[in-house]
Protein backbone atom coordinates (compact mmCIF):
# COMPACT_ATOMS: atom_id res chain seq x y z
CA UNK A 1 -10.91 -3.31 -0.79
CA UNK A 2 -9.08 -2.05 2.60
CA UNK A 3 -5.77 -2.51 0.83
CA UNK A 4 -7.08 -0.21 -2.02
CA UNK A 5 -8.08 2.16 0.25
CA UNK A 6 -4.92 2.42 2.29
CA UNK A 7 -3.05 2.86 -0.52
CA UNK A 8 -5.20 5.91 -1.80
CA UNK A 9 -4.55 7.65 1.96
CA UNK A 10 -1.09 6.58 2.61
CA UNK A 11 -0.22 8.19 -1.10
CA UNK A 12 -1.56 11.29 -0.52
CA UNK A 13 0.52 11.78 3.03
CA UNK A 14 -0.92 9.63 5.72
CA UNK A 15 0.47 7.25 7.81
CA UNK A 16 -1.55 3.94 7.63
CA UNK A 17 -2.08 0.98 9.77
CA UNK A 18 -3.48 -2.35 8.26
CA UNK A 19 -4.98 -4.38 10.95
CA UNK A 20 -6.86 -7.86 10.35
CA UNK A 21 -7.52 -11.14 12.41
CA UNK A 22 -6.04 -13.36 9.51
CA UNK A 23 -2.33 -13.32 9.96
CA UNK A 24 -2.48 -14.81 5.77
CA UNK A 25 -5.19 -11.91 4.62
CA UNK A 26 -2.80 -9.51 6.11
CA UNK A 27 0.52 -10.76 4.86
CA UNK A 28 -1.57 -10.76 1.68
CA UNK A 29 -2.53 -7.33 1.32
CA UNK A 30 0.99 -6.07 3.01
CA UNK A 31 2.36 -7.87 -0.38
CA UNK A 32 0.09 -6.62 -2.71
CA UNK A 33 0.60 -2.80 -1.38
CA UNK A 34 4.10 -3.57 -2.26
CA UNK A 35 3.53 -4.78 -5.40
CA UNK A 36 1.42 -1.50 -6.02
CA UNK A 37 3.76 0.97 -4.96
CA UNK A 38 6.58 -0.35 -7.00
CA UNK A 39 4.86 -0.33 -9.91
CA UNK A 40 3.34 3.27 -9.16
CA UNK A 41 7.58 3.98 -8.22
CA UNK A 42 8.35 2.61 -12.01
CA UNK A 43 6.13 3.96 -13.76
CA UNK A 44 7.26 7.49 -11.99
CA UNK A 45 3.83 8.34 -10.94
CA UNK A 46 4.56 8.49 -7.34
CA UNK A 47 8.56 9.38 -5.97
CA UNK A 48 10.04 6.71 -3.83
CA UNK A 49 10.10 9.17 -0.96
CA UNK A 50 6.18 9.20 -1.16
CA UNK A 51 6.15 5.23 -1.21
């Protein structure tokens, strides 16, 4: 759900920072904001510059 979420704000302008005390759970949802923004990038609904 926080991944989600940071994805919503950091698309729409703001800088985000994910913080959790899992080292795994964050490498995790660093990955799958990746994986989100590059398909958002292909799919041209977002510019790379806004990635």
């Amino acid at each position: 759900m926080g991944t989600g979420i940071a994805q919503l704000v950091a698309t729409h302008g703001c800088f985000v920072n994910i913080i959790d005390s899992v080292p795994d759970a964050l490498h995790h949802s660093k990955s799958n904001l990746h994986s989100v923004l590059n398909r958002l990038i292909e799919k041209v609904k977002i510019s790379e510059a806004d990635s």
